[in-house]
N, C-alpha and C. Protein backbone atom coordinates (compact mmCIF):
# COMPACT_ATOMS: atom_id res chain seq x y z
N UNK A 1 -25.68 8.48 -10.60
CA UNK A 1 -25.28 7.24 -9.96
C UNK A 1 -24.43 7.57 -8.73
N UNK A 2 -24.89 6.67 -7.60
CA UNK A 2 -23.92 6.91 -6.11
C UNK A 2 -22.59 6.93 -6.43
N UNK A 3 -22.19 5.65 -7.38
CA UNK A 3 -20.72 5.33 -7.21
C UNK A 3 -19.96 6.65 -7.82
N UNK A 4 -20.28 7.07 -8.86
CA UNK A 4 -19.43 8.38 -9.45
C UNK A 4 -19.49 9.56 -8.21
N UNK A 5 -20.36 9.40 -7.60
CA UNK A 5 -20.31 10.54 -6.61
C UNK A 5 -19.07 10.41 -5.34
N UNK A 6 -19.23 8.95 -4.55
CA UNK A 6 -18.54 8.42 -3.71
C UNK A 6 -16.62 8.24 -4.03
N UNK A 7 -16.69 7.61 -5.28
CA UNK A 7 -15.47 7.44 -5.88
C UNK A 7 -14.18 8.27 -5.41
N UNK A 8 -14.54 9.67 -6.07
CA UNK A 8 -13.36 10.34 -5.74
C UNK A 8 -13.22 10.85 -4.26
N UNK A 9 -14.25 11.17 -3.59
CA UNK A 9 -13.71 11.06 -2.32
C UNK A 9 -12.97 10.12 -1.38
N UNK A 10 -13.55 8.72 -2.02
CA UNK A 10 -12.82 7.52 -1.29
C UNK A 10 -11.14 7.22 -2.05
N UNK A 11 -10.75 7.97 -3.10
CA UNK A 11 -9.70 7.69 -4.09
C UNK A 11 -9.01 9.21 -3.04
N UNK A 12 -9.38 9.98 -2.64
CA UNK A 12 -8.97 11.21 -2.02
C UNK A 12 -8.65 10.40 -0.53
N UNK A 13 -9.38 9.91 -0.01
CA UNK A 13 -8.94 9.59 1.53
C UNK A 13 -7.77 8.45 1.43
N UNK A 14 -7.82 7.39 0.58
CA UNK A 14 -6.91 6.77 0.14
C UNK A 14 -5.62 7.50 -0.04
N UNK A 15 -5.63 8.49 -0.83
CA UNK A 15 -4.44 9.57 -1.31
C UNK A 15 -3.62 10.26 0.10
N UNK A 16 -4.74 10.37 1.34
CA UNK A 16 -4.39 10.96 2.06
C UNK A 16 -3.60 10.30 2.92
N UNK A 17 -4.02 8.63 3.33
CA UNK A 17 -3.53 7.40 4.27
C UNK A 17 -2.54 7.40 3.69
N UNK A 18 -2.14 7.33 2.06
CA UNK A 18 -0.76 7.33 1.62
C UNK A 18 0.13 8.27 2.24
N UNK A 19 -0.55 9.41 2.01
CA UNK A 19 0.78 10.82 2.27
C UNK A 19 0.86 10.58 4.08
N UNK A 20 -0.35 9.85 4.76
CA UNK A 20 0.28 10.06 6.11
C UNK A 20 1.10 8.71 6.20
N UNK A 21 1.27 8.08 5.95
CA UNK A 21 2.02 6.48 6.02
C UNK A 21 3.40 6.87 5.34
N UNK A 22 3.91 8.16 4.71
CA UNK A 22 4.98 8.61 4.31
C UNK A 22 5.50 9.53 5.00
N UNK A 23 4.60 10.04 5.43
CA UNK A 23 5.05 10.83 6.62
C UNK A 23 5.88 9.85 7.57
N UNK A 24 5.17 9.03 7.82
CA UNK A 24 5.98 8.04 9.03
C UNK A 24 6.42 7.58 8.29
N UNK A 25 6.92 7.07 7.10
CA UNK A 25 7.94 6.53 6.78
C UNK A 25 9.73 7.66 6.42
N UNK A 26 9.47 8.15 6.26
CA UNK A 26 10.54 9.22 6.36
C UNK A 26 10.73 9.55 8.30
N UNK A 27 9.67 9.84 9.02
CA UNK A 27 9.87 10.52 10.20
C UNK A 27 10.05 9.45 11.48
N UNK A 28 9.72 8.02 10.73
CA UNK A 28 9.83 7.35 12.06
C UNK A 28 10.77 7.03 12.83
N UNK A 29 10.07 6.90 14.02
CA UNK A 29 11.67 7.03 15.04
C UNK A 29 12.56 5.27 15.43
N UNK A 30 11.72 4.32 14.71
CA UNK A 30 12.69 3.35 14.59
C UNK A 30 12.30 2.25 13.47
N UNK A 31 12.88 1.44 13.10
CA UNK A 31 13.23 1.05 11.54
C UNK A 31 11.45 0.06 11.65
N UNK A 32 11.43 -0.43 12.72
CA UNK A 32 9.74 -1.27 12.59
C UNK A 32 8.72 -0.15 12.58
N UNK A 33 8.77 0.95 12.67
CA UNK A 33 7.61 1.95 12.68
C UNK A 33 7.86 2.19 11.13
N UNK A 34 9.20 2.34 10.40
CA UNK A 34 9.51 2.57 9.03
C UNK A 34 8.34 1.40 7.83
N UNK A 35 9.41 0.15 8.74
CA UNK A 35 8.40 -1.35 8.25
C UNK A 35 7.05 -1.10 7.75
N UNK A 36 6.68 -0.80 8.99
CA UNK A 36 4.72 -1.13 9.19
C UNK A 36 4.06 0.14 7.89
N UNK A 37 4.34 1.31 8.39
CA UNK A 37 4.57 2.70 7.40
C UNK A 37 4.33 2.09 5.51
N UNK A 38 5.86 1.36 5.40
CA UNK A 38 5.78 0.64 3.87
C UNK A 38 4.49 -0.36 3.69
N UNK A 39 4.41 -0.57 4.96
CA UNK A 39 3.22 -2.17 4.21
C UNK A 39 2.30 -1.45 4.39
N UNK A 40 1.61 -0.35 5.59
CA UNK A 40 0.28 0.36 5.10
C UNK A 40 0.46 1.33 3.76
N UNK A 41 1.72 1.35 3.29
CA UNK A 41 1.59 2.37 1.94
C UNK A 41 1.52 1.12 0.61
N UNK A 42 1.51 -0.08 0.95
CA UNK A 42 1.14 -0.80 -0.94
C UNK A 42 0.23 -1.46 -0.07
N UNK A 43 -0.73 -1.12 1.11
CA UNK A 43 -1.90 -1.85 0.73
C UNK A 43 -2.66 -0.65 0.95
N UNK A 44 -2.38 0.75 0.87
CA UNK A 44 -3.42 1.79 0.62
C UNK A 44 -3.05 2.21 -0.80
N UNK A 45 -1.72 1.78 -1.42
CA UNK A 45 -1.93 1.96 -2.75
C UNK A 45 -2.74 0.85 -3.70
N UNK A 46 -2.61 -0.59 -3.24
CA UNK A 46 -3.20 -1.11 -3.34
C UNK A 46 -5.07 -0.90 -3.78
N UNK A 47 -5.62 -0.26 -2.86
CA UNK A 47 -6.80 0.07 -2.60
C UNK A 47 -6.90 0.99 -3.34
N UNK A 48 -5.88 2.28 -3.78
CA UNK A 48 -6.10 3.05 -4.47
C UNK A 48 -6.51 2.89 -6.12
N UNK A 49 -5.61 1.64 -6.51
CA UNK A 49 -5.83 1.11 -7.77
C UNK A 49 -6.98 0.41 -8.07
N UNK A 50 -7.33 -0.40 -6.94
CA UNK A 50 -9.13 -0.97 -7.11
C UNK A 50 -9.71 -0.05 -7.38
N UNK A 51 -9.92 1.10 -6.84
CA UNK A 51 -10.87 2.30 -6.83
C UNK A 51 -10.76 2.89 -8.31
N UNK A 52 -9.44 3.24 -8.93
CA UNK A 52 -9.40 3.39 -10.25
C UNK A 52 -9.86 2.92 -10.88
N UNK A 53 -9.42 1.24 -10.57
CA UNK A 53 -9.81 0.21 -11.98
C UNK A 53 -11.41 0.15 -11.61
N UNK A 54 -12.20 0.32 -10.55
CA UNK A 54 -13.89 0.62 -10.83
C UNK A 54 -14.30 2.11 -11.44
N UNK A 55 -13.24 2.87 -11.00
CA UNK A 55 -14.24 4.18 -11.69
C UNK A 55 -13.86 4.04 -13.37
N UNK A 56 -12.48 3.70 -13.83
CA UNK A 56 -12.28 3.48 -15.37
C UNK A 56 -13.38 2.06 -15.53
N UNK A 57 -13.40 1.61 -14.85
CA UNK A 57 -13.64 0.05 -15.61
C UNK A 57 -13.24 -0.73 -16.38
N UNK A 58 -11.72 -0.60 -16.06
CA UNK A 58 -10.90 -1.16 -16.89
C UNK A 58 -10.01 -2.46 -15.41
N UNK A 59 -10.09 -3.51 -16.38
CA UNK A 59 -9.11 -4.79 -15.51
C UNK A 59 -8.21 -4.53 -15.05
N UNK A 60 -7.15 -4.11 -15.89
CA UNK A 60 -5.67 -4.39 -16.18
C UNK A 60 -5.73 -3.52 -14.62
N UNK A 61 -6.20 -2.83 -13.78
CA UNK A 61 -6.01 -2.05 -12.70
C UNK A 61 -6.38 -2.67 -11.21
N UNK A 62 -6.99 -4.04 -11.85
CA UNK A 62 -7.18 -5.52 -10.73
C UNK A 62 -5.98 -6.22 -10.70
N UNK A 63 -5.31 -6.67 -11.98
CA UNK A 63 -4.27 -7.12 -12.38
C UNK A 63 -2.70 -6.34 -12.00
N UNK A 64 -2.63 -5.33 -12.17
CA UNK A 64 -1.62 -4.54 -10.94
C UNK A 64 -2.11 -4.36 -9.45
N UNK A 65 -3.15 -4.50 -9.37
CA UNK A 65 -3.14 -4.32 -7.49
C UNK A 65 -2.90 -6.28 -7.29
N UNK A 66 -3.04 -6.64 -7.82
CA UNK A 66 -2.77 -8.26 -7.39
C UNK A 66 -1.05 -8.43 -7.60
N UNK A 67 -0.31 -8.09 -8.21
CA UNK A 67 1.16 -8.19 -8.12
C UNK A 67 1.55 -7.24 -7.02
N UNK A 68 1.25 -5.82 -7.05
CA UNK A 68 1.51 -4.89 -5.92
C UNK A 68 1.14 -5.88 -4.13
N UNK A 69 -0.20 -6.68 -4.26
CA UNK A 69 -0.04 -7.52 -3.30
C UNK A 69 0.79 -8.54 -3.18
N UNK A 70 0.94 -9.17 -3.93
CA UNK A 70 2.30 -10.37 -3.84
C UNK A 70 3.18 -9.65 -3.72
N UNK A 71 4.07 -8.46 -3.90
CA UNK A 71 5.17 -7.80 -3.79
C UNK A 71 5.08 -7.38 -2.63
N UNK A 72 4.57 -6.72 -2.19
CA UNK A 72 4.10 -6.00 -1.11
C UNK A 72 4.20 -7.39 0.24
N UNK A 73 3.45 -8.38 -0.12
CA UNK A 73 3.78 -9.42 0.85
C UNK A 73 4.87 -9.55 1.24
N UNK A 74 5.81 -10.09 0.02
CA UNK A 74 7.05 -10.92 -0.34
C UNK A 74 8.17 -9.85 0.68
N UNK A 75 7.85 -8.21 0.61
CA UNK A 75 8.38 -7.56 0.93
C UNK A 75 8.50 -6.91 2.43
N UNK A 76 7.14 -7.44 2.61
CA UNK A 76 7.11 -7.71 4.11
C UNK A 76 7.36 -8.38 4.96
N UNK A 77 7.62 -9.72 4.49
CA UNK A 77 8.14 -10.72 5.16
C UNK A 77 9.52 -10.82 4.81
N UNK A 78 10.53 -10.07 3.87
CA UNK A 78 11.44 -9.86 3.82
C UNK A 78 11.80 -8.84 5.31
N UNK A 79 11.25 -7.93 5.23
CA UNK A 79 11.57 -6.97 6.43
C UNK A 79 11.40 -7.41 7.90
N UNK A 80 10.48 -8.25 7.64
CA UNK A 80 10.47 -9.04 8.84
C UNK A 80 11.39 -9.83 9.29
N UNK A 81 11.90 -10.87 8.52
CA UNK A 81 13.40 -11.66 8.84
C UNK A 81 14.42 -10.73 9.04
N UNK A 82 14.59 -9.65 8.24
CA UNK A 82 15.78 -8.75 8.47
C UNK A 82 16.11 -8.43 9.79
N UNK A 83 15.08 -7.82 10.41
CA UNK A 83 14.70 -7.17 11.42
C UNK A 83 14.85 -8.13 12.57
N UNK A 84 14.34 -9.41 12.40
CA UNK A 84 14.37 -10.19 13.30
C UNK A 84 16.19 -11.03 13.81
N UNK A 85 16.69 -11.12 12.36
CA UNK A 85 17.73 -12.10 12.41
C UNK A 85 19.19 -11.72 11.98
N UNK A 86 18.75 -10.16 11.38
CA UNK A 86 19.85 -9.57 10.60
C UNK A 86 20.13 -9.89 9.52
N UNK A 87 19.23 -10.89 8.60
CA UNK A 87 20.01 -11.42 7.43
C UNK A 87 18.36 -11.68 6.97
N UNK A 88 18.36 -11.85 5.71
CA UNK A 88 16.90 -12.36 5.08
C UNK A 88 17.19 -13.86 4.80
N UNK A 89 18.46 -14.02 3.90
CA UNK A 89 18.44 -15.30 3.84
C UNK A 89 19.49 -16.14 4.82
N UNK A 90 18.94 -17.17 5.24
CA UNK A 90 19.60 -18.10 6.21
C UNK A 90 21.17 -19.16 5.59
């Protein structure tokens, strides 16, 4: 079957967007390059867990990438007000 073949390479390039989106998050040279860095790392972890939960075939791995997205939102638009206003809450 294609998909068992495809899988781990696409669970590998995923692995890799992570480690470079950490790279810039440790190395970036100002706090919105840090920002952007975190939100491409929970929506490539994100992606990483779909890819699991199809090669196991197990749910519960749809069901954590759907909170990792609401968090991941919630947490972005937190960084965003920060950044913008100095304060998250008004």
């Amino acid at each position: 079957m294609i998909t068992a073949a495809v899988l781990p390479w696409v669970a590998g390039a995923f692995a890799l967007a992570i480690a470079l989106a950490l790279y810039r998050l440790l190395r970036g040279p100002s706090l919105a390059d840090r920002v952007l860095a975190l939100d491409t790392m929970y929506v490539n972890a994100l992606a990483l867990l779909i890819v699991v939960g199809i090669a196991l075939g197990d749910a519960v791995y749809f069901e954590a990438a759907l909170l990792i997205a609401v968090f991941g939102f919630f947490g972005t638009v937190a960084a965003a007000r920060f950044l913008k206003r100095g304060s998250i809450v008004e």
